[in-house]
Protein backbone atom coordinates (compact mmCIF):
# COMPACT_ATOMS: atom_id res chain seq x y z
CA UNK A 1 0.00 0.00 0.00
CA UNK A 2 1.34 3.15 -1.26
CA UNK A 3 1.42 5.97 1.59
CA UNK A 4 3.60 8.70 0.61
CA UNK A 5 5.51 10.15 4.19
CA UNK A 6 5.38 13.95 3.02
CA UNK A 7 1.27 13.94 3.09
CA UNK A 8 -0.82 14.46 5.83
CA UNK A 9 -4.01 12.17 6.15
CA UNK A 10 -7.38 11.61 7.45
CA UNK A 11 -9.70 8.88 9.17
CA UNK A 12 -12.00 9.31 6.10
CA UNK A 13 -8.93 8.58 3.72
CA UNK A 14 -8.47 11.47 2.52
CA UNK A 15 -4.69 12.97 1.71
CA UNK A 16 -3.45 16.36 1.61
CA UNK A 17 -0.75 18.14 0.93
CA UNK A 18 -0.30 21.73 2.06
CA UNK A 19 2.41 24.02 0.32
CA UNK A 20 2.04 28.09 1.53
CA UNK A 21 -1.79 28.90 2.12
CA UNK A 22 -3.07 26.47 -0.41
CA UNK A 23 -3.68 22.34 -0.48
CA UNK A 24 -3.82 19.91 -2.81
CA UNK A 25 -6.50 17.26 -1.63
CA UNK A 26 -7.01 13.60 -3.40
CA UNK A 27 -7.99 9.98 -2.09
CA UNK A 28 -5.81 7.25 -0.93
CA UNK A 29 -4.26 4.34 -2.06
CA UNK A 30 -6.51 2.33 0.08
CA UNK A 31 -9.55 4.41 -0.35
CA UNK A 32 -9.68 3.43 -4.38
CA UNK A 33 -8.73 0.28 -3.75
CA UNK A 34 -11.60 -0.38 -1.81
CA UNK A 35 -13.60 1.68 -4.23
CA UNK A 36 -12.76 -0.50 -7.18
CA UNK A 37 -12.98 0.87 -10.99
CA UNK A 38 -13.85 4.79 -10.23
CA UNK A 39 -16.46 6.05 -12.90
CA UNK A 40 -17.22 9.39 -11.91
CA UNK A 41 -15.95 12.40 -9.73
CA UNK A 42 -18.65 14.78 -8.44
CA UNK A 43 -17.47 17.97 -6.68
CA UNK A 44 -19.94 21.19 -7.01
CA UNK A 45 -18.09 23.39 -4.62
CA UNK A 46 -15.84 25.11 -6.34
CA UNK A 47 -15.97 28.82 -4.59
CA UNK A 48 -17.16 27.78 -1.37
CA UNK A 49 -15.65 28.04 1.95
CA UNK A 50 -16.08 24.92 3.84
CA UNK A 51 -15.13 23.57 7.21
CA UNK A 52 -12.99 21.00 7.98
CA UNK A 53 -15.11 17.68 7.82
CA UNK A 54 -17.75 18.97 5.29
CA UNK A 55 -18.45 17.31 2.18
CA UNK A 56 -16.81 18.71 -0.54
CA UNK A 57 -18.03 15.99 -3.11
CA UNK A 58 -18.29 12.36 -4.07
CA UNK A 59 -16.86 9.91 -6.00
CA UNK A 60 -18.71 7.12 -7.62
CA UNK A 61 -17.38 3.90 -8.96
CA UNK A 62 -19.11 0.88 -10.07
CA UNK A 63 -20.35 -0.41 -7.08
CA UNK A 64 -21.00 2.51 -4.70
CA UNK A 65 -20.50 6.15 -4.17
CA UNK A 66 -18.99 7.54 -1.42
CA UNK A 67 -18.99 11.25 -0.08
CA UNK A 68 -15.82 12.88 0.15
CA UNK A 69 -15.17 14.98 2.81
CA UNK A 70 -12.69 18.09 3.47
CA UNK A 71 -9.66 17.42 5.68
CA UNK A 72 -9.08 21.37 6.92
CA UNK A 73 -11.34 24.38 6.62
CA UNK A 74 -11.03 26.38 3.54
CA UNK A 75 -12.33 27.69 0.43
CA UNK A 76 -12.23 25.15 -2.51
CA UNK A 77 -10.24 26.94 -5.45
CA UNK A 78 -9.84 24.66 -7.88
CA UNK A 79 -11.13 21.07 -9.09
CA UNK A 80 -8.75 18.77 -11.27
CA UNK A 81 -10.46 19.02 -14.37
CA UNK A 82 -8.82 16.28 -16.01
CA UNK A 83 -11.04 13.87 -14.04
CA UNK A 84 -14.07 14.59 -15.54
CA UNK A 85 -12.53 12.88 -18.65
CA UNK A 86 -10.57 10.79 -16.88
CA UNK A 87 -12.17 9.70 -13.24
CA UNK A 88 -9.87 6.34 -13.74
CA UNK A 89 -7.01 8.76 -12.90
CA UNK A 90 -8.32 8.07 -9.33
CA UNK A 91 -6.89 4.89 -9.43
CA UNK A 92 -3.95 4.92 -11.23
CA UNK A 93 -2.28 7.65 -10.00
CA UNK A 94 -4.21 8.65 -6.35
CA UNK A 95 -1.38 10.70 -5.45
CA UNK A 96 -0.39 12.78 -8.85
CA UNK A 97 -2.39 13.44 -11.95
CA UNK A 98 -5.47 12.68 -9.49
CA UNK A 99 -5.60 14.60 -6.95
CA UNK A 100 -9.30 16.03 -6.74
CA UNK A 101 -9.42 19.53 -5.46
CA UNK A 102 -7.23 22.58 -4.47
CA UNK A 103 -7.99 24.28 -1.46
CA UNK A 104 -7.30 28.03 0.24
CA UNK A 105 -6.55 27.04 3.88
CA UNK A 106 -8.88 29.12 6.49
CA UNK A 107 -6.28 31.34 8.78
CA UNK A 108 -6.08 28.95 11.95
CA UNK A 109 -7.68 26.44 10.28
CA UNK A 110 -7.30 23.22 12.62
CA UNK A 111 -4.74 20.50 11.56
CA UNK A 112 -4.59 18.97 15.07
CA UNK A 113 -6.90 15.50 13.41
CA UNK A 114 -4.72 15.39 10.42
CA UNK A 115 -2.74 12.19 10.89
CA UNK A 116 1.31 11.26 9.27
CA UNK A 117 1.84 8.42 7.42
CA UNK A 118 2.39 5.86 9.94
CA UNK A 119 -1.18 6.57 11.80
CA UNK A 120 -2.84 6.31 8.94
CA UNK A 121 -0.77 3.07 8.01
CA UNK A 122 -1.86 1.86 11.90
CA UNK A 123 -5.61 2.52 10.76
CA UNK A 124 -5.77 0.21 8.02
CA UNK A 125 -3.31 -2.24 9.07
């Protein structure tokens, strides 16, 4: 299981990757595993300012759809337009070409449940 050490992570595997004011936000290795074939990526909040733990979107593949949900508080900047072509991106590359959204962190915005590599590695075993 792939779980790159410089990305921060969430109980709702979710990764994110903060540079300056602004994050990049995508699923996990495990999360589209688990998924299976992804067919679709739905995310209608582009402009909004969210808070940490909101649902930013969802992501369907051929079984189920599951809600996606925002790691920090912010307003959503950007979405990774290539998926709506290409929602397989997803799963081949979880970590690069498909990351979902970009996000404008919130000043103070709390990172305290944001979890490193090895907790997240502990929750999935």
């Amino acid at each position: 299981m792939n779980t790159p050490s410089e990305l921060k992570y969430t109980k709702d595997h979710e990764w994110i990757k903060i540079e300056g004011n602004v994050a990049t936000i995508g699923i996990t290795d495990f999360a589209q595993g688990e998924l299976g074939d992804i067919v679709y990526v739905d995310v209608d909040t582009v402009d909004d300012e969210l808070e940490g733990g909101a649902v930013f979107g969802s992501v369907e593949a051929v079984k189920t759809v599951s809600d996606l949900f925002l790691p920090i508080s912010g307003k959503v900047i950007e979405f990774n337009s290539e998926l709506e072509d290409q929602p397989e991106l997803l799963n081949s590359d979880p970590y690069g070409n498909g990351w979902i959204i970009k996000l404008e962190v919130a000043e103070g915005a709390d990172q305290s449940e944001l979890l490193s590599a090895e907790e997240y590695q502990a929750i999935i075993g």
